[in-house]
PDB file of N, CA and C in Angstrom:
ATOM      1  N   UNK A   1      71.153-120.668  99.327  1.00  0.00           N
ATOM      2  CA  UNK A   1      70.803-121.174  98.015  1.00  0.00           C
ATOM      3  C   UNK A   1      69.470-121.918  98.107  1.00  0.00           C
ATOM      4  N   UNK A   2      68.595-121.372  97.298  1.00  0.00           N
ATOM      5  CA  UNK A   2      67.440-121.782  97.373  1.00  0.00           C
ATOM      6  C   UNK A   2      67.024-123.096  96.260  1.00  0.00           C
ATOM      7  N   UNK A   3      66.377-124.550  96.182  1.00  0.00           N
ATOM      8  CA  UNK A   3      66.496-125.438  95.372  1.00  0.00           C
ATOM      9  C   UNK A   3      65.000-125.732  94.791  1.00  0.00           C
ATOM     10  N   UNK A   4      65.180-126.434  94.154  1.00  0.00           N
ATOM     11  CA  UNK A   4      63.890-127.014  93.703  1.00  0.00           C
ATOM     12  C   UNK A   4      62.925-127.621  94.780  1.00  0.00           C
ATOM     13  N   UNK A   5      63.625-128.153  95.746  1.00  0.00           N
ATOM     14  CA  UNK A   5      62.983-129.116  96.384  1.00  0.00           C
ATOM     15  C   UNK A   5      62.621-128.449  97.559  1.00  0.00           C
ATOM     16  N   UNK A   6      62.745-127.259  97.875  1.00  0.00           N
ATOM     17  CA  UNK A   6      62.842-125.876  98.779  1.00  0.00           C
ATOM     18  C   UNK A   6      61.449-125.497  98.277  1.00  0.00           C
ATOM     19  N   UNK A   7      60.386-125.488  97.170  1.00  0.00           N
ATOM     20  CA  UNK A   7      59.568-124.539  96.731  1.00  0.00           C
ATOM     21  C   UNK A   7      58.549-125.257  97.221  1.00  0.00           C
ATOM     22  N   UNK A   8      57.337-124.420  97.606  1.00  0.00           N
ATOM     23  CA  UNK A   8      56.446-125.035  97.690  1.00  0.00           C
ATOM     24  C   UNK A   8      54.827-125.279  96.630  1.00  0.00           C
ATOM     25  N   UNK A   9      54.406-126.302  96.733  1.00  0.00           N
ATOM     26  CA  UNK A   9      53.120-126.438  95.601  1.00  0.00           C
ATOM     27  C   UNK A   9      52.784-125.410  95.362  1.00  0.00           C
ATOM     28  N   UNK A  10      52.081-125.469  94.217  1.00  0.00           N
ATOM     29  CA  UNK A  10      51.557-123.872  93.107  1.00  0.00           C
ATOM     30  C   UNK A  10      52.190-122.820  93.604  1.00  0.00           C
ATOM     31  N   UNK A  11      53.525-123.046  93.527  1.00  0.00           N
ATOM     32  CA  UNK A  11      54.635-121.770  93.476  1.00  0.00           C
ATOM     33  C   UNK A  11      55.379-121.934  92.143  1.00  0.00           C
ATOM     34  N   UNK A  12      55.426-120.482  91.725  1.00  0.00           N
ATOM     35  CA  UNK A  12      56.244-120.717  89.994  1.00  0.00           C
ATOM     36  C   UNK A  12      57.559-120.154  90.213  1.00  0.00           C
ATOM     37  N   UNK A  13      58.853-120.536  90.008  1.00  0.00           N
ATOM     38  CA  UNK A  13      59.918-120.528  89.982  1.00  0.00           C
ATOM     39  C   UNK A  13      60.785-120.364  88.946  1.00  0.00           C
ATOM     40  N   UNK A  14      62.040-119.750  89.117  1.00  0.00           N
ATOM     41  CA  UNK A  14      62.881-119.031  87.774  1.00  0.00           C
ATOM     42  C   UNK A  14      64.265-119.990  87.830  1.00  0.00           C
ATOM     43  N   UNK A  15      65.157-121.010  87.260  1.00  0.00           N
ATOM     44  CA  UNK A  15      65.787-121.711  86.892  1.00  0.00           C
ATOM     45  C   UNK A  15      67.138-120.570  87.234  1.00  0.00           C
ATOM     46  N   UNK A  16      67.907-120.423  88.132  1.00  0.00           N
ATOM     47  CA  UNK A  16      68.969-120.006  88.052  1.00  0.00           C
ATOM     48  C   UNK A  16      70.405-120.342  87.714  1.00  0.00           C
ATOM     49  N   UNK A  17      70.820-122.090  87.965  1.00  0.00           N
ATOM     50  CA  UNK A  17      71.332-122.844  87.647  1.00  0.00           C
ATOM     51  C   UNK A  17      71.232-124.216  88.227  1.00  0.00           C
ATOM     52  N   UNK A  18      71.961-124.852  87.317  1.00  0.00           N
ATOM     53  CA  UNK A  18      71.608-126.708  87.212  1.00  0.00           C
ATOM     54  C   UNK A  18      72.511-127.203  87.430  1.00  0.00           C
ATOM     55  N   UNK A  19      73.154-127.155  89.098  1.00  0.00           N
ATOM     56  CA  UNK A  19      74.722-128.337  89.649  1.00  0.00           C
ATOM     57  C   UNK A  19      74.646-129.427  89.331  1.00  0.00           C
ATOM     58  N   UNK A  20      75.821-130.189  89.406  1.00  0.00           N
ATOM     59  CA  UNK A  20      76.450-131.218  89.224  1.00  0.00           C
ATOM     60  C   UNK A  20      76.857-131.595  87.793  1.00  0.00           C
ATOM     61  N   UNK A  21      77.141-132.785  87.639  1.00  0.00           N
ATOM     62  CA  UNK A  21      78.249-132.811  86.202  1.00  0.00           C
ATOM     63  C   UNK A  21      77.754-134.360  85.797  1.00  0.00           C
ATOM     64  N   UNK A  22      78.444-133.829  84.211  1.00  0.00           N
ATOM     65  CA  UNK A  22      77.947-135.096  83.492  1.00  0.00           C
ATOM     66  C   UNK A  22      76.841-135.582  82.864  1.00  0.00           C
ATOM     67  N   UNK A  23      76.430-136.896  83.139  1.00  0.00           N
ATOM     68  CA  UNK A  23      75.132-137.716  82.475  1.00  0.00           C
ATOM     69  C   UNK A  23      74.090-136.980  83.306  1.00  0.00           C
ATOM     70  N   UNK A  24      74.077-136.383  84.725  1.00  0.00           N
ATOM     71  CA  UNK A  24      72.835-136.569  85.495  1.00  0.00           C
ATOM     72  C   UNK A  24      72.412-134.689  84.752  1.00  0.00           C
ATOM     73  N   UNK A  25      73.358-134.379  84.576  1.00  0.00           N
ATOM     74  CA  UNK A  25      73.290-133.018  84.462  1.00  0.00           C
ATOM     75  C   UNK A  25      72.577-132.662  83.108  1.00  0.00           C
ATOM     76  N   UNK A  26      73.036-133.328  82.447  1.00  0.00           N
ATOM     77  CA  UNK A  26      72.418-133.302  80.490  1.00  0.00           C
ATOM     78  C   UNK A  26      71.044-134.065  80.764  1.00  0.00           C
ATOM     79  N   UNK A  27      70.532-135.056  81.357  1.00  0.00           N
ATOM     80  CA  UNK A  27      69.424-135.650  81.439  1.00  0.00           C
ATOM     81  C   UNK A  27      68.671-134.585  81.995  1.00  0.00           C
ATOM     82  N   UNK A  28      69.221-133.664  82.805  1.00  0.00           N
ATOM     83  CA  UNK A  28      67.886-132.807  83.662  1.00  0.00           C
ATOM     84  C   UNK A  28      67.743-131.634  82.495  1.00  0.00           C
ATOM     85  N   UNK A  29      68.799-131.098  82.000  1.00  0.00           N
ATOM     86  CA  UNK A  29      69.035-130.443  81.098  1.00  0.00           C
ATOM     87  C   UNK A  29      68.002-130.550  79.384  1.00  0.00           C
ATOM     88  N   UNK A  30      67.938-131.792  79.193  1.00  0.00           N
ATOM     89  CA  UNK A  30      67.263-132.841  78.207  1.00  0.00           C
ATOM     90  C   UNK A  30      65.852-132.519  78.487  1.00  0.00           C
ATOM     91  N   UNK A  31      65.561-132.629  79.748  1.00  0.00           N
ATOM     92  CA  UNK A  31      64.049-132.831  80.236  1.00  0.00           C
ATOM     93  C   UNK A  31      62.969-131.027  79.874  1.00  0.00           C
ATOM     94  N   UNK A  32      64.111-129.738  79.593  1.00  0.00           N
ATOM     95  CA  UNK A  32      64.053-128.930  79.107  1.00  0.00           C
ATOM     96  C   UNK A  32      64.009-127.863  80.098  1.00  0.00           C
ATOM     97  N   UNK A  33      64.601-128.570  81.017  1.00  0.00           N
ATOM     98  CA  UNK A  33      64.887-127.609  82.797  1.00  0.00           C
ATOM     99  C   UNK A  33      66.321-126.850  82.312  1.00  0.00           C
ATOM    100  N   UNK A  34      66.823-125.759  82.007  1.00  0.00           N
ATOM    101  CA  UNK A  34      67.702-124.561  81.688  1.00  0.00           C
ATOM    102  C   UNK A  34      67.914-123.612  82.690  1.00  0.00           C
ATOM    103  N   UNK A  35      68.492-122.941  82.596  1.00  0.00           N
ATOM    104  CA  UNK A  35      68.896-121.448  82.617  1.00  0.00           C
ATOM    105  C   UNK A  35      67.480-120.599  82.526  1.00  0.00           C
ATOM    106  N   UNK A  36      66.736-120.137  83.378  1.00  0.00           N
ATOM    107  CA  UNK A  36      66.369-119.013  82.935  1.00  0.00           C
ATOM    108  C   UNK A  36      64.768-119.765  82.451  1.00  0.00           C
ATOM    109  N   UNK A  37      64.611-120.513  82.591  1.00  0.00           N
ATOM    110  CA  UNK A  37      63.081-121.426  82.529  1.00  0.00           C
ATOM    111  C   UNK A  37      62.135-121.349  84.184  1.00  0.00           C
ATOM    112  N   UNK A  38      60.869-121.488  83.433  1.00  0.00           N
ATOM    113  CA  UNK A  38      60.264-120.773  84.801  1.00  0.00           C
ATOM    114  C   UNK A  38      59.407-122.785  85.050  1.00  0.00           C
ATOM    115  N   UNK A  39      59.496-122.594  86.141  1.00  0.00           N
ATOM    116  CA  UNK A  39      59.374-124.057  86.581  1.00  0.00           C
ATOM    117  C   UNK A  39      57.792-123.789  87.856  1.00  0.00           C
ATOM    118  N   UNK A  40      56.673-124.513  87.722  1.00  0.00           N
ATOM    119  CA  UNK A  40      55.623-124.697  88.445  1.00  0.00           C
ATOM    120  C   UNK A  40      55.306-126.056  89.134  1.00  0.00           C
ATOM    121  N   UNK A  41      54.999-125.860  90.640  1.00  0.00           N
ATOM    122  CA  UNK A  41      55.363-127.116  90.934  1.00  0.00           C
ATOM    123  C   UNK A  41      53.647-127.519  91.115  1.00  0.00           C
ATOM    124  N   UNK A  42      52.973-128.436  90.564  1.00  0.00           N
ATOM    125  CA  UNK A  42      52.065-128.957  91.059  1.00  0.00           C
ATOM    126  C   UNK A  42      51.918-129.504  91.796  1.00  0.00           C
ATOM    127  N   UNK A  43      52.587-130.545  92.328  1.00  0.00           N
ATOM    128  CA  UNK A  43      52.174-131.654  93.238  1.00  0.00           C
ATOM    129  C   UNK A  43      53.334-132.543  94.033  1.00  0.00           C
ATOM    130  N   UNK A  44      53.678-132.807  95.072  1.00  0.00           N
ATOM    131  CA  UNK A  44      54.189-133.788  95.338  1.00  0.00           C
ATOM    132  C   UNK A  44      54.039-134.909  96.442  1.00  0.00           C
ATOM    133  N   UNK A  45      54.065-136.034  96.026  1.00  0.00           N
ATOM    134  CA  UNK A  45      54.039-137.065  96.746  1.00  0.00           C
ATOM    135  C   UNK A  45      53.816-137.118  98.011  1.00  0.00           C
ATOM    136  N   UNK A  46      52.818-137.977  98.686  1.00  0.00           N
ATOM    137  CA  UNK A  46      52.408-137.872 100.014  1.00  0.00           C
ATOM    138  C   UNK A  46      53.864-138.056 100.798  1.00  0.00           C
ATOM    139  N   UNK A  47      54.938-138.756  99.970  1.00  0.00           N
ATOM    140  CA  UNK A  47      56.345-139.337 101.480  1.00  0.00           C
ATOM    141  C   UNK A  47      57.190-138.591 100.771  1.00  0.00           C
ATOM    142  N   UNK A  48      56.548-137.168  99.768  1.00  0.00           N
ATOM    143  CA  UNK A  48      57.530-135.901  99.169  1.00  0.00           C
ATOM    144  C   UNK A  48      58.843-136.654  98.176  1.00  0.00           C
ATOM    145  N   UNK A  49      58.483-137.764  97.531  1.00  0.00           N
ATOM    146  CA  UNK A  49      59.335-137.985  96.191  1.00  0.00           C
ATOM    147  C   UNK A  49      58.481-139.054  95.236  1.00  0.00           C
ATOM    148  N   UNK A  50      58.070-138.764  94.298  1.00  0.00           N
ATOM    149  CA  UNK A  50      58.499-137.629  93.185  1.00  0.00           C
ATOM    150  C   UNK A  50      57.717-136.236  93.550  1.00  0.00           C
ATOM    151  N   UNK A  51      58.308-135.134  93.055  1.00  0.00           N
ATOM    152  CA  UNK A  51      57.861-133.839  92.762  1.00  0.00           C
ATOM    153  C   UNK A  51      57.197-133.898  90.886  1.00  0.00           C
ATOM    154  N   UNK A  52      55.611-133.622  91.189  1.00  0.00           N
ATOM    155  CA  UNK A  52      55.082-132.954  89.664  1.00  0.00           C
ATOM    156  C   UNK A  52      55.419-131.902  89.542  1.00  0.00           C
ATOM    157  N   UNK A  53      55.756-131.272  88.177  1.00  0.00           N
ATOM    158  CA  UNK A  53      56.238-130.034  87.931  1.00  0.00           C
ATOM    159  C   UNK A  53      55.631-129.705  86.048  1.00  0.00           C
ATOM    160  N   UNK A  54      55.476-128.370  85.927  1.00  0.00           N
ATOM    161  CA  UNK A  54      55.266-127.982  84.596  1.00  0.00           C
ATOM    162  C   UNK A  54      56.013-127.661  84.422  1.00  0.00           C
ATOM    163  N   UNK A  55      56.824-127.866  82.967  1.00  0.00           N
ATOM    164  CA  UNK A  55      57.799-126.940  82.746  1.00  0.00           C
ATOM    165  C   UNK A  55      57.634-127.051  81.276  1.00  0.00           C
ATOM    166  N   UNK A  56      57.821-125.508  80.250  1.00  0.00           N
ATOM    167  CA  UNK A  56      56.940-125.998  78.815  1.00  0.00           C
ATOM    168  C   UNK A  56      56.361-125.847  78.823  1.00  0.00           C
ATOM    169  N   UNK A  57      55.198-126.175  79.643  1.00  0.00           N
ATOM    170  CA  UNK A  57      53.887-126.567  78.785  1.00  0.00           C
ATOM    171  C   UNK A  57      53.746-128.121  79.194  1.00  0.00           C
ATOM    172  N   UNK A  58      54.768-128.547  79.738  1.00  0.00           N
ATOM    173  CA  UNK A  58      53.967-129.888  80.019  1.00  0.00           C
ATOM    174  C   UNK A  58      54.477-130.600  81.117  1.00  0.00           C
ATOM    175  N   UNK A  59      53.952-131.457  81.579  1.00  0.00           N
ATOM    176  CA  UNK A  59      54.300-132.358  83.027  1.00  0.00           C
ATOM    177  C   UNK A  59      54.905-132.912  83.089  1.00  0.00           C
ATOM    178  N   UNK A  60      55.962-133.123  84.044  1.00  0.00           N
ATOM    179  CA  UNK A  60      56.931-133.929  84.219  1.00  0.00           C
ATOM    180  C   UNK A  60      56.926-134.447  85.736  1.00  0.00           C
ATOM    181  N   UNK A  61      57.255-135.500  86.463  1.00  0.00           N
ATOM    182  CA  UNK A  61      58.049-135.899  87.900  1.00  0.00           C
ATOM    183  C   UNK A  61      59.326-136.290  87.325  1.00  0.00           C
ATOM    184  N   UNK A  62      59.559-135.175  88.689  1.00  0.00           N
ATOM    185  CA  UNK A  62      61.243-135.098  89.087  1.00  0.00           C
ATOM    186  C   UNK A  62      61.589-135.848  90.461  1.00  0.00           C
ATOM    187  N   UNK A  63      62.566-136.665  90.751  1.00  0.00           N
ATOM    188  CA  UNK A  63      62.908-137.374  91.686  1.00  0.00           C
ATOM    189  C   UNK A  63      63.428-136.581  93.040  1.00  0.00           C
ATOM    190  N   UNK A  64      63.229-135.861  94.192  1.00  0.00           N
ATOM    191  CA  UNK A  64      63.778-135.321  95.216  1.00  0.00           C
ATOM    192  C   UNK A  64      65.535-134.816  95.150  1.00  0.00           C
ATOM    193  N   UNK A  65      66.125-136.013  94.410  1.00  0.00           N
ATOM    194  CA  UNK A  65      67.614-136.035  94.428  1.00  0.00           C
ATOM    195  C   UNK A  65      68.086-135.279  93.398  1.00  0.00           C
ATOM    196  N   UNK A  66      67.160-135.000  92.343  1.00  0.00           N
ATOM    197  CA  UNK A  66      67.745-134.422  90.559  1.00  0.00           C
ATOM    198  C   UNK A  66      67.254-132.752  91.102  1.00  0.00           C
ATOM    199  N   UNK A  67      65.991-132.590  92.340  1.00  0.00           N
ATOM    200  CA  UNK A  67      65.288-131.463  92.304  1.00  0.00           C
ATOM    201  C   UNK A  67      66.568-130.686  93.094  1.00  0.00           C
ATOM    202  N   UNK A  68      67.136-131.674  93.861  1.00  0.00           N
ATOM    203  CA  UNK A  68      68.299-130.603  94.914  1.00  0.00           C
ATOM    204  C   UNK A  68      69.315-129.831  94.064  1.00  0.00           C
ATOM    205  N   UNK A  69      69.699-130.173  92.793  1.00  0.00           N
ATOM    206  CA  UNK A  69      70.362-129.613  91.988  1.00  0.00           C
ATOM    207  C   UNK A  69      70.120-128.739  90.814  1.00  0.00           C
ATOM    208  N   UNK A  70      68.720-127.872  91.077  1.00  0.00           N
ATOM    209  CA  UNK A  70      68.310-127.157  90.669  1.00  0.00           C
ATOM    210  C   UNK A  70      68.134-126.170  91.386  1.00  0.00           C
ATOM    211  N   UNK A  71      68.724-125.380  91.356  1.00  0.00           N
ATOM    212  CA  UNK A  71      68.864-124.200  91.727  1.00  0.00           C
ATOM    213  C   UNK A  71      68.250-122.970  91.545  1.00  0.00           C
ATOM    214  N   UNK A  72      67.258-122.257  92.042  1.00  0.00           N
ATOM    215  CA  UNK A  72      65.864-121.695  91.694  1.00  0.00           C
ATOM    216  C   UNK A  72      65.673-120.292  92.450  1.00  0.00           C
ATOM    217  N   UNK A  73      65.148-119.416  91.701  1.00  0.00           N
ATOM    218  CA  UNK A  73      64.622-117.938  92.474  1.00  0.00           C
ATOM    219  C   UNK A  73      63.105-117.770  93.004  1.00  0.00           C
TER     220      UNK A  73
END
């Protein structure tokens, strides 16, 4: 299983599914990370947390721990 936090900079990625349950799950969900959304990683952190990412159309950092539960092609 390949994750978010698995990809490397200016690699574009396909949203296969979004583990875990609950609040953490609807917040990543919220942020407009889905099913089937193509995710670009710009940048991350010299000690690798936060991860920059496009997704949309627009920028977001994602925390190392929310990225492991994204599940990605």
């Amino acid at each position: 299983m390949k994750t978010l936090k698995d990809v490397k900079v200016k690699d574009t990625v396909k949203v296969v599914k979004i583990h875990g349950a609950g609040a953490i799950k609807r917040r990543i969900m919220d942020m407009g990370i889905t099913k089937g959304t193509e995710i670009y990683v710009r940048k991350v952190a010299p000690l690798g947390d936060p991860f920059e990412i496009t997704v949309r159309g627009y920028e977001l950092s994602i925390r190392k721990m929310d990225a492991e539960m994204i599940e990605v092609e």
